[in-house]
C-alpha atoms as a PDB file:
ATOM      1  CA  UNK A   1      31.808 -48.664  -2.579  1.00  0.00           C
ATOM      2  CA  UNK A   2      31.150 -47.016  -6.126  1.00  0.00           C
ATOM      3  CA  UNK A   3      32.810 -44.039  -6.553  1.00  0.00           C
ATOM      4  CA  UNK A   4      29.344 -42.458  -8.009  1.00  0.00           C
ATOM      5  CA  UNK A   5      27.840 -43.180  -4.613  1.00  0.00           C
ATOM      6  CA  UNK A   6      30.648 -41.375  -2.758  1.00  0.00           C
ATOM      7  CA  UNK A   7      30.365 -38.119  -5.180  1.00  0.00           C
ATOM      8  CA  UNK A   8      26.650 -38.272  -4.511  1.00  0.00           C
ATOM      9  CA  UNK A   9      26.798 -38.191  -1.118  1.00  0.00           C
ATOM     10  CA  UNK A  10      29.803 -35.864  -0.375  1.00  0.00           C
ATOM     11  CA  UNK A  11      27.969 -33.307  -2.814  1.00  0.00           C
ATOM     12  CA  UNK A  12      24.708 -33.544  -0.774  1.00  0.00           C
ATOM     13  CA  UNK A  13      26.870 -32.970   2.939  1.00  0.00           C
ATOM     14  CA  UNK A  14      28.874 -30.194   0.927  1.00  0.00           C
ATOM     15  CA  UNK A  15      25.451 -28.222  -0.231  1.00  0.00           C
ATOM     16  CA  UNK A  16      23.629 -28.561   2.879  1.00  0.00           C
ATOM     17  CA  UNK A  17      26.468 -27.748   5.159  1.00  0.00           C
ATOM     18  CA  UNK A  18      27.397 -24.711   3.059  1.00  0.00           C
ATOM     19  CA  UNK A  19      24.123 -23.630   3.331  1.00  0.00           C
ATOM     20  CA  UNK A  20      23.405 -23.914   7.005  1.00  0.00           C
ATOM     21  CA  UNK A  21      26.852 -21.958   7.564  1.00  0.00           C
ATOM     22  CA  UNK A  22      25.851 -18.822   5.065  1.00  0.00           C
ATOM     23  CA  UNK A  23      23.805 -16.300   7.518  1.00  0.00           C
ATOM     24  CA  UNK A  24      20.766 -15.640   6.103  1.00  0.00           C
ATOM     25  CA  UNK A  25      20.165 -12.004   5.052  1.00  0.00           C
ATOM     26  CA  UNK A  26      17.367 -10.534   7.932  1.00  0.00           C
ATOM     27  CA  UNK A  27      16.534  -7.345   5.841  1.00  0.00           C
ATOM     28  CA  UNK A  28      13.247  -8.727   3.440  1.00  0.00           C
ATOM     29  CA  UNK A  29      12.777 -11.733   5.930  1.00  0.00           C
ATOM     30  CA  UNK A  30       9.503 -13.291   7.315  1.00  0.00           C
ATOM     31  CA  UNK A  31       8.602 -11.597  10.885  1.00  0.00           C
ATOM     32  CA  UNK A  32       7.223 -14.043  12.835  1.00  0.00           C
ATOM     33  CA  UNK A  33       4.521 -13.604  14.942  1.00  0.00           C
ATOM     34  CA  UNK A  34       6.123 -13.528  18.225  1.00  0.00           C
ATOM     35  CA  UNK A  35       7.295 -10.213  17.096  1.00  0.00           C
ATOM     36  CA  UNK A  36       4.568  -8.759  15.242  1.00  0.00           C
ATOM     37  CA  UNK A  37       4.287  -6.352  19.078  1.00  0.00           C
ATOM     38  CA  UNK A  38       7.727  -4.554  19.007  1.00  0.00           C
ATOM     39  CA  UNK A  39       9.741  -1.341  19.314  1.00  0.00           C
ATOM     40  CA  UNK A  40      12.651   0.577  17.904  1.00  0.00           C
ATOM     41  CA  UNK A  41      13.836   3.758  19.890  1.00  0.00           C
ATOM     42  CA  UNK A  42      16.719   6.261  19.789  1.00  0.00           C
ATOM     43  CA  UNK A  43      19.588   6.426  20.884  1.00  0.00           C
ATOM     44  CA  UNK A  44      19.456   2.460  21.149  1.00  0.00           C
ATOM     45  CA  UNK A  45      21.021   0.731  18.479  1.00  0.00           C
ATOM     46  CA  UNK A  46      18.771   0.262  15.531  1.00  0.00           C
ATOM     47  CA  UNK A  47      17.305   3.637  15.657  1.00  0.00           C
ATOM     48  CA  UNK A  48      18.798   7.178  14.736  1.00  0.00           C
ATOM     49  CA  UNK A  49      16.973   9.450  15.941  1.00  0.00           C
ATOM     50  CA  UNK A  50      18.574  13.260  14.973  1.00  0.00           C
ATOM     51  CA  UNK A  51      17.835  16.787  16.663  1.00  0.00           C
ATOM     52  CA  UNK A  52      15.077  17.314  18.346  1.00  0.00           C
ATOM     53  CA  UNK A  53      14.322  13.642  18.059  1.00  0.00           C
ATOM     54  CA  UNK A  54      17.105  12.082  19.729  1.00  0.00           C
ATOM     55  CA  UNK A  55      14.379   9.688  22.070  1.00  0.00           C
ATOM     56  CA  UNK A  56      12.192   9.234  18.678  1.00  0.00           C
ATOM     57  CA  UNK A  57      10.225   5.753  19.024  1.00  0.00           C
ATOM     58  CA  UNK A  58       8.381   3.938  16.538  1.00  0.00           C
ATOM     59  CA  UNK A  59       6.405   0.825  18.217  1.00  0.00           C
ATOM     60  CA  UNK A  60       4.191  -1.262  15.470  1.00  0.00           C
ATOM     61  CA  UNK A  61       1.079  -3.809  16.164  1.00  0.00           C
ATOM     62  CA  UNK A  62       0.025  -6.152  13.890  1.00  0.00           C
ATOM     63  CA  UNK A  63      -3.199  -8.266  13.561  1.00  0.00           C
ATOM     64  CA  UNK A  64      -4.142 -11.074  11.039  1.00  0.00           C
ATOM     65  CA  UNK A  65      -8.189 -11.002  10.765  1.00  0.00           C
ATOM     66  CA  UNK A  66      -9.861 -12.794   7.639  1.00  0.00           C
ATOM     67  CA  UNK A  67      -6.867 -13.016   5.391  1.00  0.00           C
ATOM     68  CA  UNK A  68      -6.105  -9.149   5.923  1.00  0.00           C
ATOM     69  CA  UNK A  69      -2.878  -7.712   8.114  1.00  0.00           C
ATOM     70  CA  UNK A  70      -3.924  -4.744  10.364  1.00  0.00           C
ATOM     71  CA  UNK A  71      -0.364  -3.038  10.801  1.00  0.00           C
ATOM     72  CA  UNK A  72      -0.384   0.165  13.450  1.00  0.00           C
ATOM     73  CA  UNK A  73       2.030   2.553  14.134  1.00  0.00           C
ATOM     74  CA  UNK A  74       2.776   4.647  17.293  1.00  0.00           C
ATOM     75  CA  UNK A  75       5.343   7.671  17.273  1.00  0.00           C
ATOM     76  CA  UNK A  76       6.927   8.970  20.148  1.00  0.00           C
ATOM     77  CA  UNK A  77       9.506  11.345  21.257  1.00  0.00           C
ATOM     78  CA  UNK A  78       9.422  14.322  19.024  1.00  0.00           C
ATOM     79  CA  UNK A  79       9.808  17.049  21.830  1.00  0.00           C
ATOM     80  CA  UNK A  80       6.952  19.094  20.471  1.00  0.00           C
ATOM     81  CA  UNK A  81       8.153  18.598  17.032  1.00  0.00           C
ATOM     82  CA  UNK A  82       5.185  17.308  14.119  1.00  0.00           C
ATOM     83  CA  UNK A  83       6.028  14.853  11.666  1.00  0.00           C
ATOM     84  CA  UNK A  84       6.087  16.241   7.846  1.00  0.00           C
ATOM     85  CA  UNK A  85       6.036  12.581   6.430  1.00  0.00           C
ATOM     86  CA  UNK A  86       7.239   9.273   6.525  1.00  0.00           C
ATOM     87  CA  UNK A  87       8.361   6.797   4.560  1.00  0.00           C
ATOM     88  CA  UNK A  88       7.600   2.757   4.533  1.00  0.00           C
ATOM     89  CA  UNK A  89       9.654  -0.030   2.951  1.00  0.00           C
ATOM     90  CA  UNK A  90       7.168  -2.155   0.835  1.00  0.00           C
ATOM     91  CA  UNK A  91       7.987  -4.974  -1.585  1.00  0.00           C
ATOM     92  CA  UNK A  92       8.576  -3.957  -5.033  1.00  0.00           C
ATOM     93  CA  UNK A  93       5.608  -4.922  -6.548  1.00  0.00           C
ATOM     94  CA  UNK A  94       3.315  -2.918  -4.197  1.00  0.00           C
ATOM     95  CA  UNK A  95       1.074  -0.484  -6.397  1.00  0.00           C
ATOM     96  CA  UNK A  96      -2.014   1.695  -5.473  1.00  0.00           C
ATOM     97  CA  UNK A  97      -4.372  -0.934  -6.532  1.00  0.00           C
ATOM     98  CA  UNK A  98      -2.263  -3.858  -4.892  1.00  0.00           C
ATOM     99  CA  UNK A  99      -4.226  -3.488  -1.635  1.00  0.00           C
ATOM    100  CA  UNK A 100      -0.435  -3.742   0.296  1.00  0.00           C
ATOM    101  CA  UNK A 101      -1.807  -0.339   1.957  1.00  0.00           C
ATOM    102  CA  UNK A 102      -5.589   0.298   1.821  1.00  0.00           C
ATOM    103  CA  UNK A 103      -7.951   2.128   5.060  1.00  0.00           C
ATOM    104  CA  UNK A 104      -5.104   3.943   5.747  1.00  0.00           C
ATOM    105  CA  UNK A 105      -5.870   6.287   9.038  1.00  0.00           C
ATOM    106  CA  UNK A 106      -4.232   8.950  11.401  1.00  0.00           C
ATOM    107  CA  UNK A 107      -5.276   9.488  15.037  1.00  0.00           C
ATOM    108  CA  UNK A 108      -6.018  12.881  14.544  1.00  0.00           C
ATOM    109  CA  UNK A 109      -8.797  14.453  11.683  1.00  0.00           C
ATOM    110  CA  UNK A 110      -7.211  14.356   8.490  1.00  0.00           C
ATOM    111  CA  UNK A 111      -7.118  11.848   5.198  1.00  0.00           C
ATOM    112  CA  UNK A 112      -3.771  10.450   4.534  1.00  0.00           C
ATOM    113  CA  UNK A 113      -2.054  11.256   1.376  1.00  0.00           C
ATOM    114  CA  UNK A 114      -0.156   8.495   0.232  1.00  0.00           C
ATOM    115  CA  UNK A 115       2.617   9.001  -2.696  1.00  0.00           C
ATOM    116  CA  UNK A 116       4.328   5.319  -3.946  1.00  0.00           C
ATOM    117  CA  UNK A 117       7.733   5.119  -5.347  1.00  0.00           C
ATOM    118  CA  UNK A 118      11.415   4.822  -4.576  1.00  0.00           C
ATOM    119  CA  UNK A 119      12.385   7.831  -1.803  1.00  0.00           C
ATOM    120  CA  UNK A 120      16.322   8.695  -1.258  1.00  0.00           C
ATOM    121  CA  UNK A 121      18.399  11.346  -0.024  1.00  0.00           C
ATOM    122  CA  UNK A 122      17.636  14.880  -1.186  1.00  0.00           C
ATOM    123  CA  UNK A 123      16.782  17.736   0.494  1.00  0.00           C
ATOM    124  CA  UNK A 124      13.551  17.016   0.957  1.00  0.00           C
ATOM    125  CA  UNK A 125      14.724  14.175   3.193  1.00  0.00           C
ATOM    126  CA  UNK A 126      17.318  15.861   5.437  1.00  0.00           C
ATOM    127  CA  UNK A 127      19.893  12.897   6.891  1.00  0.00           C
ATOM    128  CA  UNK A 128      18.797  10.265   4.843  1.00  0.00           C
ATOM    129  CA  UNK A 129      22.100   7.738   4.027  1.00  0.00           C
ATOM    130  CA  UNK A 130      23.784   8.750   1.046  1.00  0.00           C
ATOM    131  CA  UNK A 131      23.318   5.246  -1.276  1.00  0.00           C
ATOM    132  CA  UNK A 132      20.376   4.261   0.108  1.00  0.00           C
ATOM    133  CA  UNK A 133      17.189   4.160  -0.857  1.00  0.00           C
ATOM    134  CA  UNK A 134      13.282   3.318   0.123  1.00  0.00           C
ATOM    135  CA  UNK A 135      10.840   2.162  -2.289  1.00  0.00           C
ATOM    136  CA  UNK A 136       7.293   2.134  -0.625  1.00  0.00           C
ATOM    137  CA  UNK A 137       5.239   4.371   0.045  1.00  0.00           C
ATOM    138  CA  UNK A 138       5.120   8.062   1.884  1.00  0.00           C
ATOM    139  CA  UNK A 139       2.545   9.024   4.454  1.00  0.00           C
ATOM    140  CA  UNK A 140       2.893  12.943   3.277  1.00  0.00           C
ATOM    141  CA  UNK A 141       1.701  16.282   4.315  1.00  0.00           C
ATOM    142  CA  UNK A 142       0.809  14.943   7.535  1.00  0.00           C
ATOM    143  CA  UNK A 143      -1.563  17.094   9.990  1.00  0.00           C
ATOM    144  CA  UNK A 144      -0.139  18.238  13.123  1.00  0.00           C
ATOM    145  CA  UNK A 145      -0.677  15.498  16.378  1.00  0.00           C
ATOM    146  CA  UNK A 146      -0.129  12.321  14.524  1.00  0.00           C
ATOM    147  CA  UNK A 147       1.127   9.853  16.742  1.00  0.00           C
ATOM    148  CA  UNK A 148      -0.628   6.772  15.388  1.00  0.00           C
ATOM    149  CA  UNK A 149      -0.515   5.800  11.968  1.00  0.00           C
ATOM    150  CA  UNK A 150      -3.076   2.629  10.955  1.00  0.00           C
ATOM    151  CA  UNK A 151      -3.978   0.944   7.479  1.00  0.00           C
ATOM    152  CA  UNK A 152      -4.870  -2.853   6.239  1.00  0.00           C
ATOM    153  CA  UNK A 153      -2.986  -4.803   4.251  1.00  0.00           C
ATOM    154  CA  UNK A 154      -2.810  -8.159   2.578  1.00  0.00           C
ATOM    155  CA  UNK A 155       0.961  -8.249   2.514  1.00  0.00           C
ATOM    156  CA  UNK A 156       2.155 -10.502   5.535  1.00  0.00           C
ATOM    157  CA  UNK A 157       5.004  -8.684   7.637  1.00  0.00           C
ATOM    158  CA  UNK A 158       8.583  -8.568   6.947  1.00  0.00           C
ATOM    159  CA  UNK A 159      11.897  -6.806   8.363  1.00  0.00           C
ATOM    160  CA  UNK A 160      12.005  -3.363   6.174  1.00  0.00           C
ATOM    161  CA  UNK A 161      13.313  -0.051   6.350  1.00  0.00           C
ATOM    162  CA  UNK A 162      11.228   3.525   7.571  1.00  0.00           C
ATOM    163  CA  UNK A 163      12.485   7.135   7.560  1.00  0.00           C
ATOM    164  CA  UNK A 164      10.523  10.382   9.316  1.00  0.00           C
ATOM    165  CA  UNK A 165      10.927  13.336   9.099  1.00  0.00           C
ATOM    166  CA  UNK A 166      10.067  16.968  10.945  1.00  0.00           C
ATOM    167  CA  UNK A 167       9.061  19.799   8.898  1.00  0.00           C
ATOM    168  CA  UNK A 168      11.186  22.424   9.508  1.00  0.00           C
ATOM    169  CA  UNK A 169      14.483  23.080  11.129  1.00  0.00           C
ATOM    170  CA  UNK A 170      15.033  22.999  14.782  1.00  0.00           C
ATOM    171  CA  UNK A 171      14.886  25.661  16.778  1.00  0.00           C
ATOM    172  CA  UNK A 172      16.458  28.106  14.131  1.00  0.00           C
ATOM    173  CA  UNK A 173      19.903  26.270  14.318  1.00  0.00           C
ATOM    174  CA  UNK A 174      19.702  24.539  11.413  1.00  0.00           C
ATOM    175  CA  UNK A 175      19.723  21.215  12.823  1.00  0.00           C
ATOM    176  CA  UNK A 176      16.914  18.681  10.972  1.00  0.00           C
ATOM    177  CA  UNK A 177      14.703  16.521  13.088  1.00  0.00           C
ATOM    178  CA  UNK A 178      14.822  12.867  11.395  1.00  0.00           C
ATOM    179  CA  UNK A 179      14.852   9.352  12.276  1.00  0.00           C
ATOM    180  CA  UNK A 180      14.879   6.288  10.721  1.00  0.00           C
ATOM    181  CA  UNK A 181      15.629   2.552  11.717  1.00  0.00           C
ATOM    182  CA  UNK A 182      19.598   2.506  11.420  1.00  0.00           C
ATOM    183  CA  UNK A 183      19.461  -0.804   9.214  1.00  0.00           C
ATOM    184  CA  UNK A 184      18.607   1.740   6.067  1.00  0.00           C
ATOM    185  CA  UNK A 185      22.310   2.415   5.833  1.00  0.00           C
ATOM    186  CA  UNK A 186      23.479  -0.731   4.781  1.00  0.00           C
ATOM    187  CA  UNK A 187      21.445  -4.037   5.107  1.00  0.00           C
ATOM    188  CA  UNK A 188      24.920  -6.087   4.374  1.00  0.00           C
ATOM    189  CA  UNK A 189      26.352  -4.501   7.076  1.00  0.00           C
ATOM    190  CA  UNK A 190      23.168  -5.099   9.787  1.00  0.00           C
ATOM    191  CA  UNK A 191      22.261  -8.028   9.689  1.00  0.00           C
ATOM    192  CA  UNK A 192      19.778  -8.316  12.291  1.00  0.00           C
ATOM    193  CA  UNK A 193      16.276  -8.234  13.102  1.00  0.00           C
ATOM    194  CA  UNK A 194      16.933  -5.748  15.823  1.00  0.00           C
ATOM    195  CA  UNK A 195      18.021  -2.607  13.117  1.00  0.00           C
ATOM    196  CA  UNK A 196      14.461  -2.947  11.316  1.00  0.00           C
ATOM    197  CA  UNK A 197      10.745  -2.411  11.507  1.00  0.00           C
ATOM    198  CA  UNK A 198       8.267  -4.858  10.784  1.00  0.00           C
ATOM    199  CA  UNK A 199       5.758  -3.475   7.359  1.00  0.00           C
ATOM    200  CA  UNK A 200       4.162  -5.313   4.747  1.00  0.00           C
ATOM    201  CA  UNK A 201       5.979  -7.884   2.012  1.00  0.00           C
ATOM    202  CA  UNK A 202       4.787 -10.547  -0.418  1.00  0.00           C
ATOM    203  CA  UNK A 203       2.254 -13.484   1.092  1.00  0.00           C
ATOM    204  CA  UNK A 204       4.923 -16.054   1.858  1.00  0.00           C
ATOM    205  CA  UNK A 205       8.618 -15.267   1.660  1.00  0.00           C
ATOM    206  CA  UNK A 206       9.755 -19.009   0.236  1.00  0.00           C
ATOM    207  CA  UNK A 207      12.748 -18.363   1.965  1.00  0.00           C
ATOM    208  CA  UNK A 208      13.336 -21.711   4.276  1.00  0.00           C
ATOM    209  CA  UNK A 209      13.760 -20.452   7.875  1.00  0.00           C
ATOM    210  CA  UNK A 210      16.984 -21.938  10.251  1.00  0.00           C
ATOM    211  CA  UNK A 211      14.857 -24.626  11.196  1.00  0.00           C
ATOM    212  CA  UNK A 212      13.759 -26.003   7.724  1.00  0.00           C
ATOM    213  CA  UNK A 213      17.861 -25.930   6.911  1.00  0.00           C
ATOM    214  CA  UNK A 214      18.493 -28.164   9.690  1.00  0.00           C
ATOM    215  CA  UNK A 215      15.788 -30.574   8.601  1.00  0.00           C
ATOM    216  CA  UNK A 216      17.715 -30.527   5.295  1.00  0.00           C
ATOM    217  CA  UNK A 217      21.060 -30.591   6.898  1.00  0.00           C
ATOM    218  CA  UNK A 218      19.692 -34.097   8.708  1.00  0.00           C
ATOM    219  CA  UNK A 219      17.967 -35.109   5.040  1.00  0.00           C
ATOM    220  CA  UNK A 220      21.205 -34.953   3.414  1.00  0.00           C
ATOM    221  CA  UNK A 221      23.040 -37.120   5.974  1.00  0.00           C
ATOM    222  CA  UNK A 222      20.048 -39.955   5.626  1.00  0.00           C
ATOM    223  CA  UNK A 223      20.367 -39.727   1.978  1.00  0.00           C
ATOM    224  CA  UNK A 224      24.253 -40.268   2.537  1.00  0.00           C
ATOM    225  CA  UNK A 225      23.983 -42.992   4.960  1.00  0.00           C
ATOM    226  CA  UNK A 226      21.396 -45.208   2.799  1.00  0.00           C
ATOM    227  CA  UNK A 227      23.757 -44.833  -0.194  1.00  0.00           C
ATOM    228  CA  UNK A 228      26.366 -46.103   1.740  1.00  0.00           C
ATOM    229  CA  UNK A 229      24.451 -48.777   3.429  1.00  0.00           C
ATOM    230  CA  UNK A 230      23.400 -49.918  -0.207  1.00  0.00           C
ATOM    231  CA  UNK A 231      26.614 -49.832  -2.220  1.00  0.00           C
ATOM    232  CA  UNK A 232      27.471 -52.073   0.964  1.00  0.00           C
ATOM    233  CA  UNK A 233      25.100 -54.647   0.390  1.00  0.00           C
ATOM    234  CA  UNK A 234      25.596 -54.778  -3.574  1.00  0.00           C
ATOM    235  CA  UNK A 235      29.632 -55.067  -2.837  1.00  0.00           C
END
């Protein structure tokens, strides 16, 4: 058998196989829509939840209607403690006018105030990982009884980061009320759907899910075997 045939194929078995075996990173991945319904809670892993909020919960429903995402947020388990803001992973390229966050709406009277940009730790953002950052958007100034947080969106969902906070100290001890999914502080080191929250991305990831490598994986091995079935013949 030519040895040009041989290099061919071992190189195609070589790049599939290392490619099936490298995990995937989960942070910035396609949600899929079995799990567009879910839940994150404290003191579970994948949630921090700090003072006061030590049971916080953040449970998210999405709906696709006419090309647009409906994304809805429920917060539980602040012991009588308000929310002061929070914080949304979007993609990068999300702008006002990019429509990844539009109709925005509390469950209580009051228009949202959105702010976009990168958010990190500073002392506006009491126990947020040192190193780690947020760029999105921030639901800010928030009036007192939110527990549901709505908006639209043409962004499709994917596994990102949040971070809420309380807006003042707890009960005079010093002690911050904060939460946020526990992924935020390092998405190297959790690498798994179960330390994020689903919120809005690009339209398509392009990112070929364990399935599509497998169909590769078994492409590669034709493509081997019909090389070697041909030099066969022609030797």
């Amino acid at each position: 058998m030519p040895k040009n045939y041989l290099m061919a194929a071992a190189l195609s078995i070589l790049l599939v196989s290392t490619c099936a075996a490298t995990p995937l990173p989960v942070y910035g991945s396609a949600v899929t829509e079995s799990e567009w319904t879910g839940t994150r809670s404290a003191p579970s892993a994948g949630m921090v939840g700090n003072g006061r909020w030590d049971s916080f919960s953040i449970s998210w429903n999405i709906a696709l209607e006419a090309g647009v995402y409906h994304y809805q947020y429920t917060i539980s388990g602040l012991s009588g403690k308000a929310l002061s803001h929070v914080d949304f992973d979007l993609s990068d390229n999300c702008t006002p006018t990019s429509q990844c966050v539009f109709n925005a709406s509390y469950d209580v009277a009051g228009t949202p105030q959105l702010f976009y940009g990168t958010f990190a730790d500073n002392p506006g953002q009491p126990g947020f990982p040192a190193g780690a950052s947020i760029t999105g958007v921030k639901f800010d100034m928030m009036p007192a009884g939110v527990g549901t947080i709505s908006f639209d969106s043409v962004r499709a969902p994917m596994w990102g980061d949040f971070y809420a906070k309380d807006g003042v100290a707890g009960g005079g001890t010093g002690v911050w009320n904060y939460a946020y999914n526990q992924g935020l502080a390092g998405h190297d080191t959790y690498n798994n759907a179960g330390y994020y929250v689903a919120v809005p991305d690009t339209v398509g990831s392009g990112v070929p899910e364990p399935g599509s490598w497998m169909l590769m994986a078994s492409g590669g091995l034709m493509l081997a075997l019909g090389l070697w079935r041909r030099a066969g013949r022609r030797s």
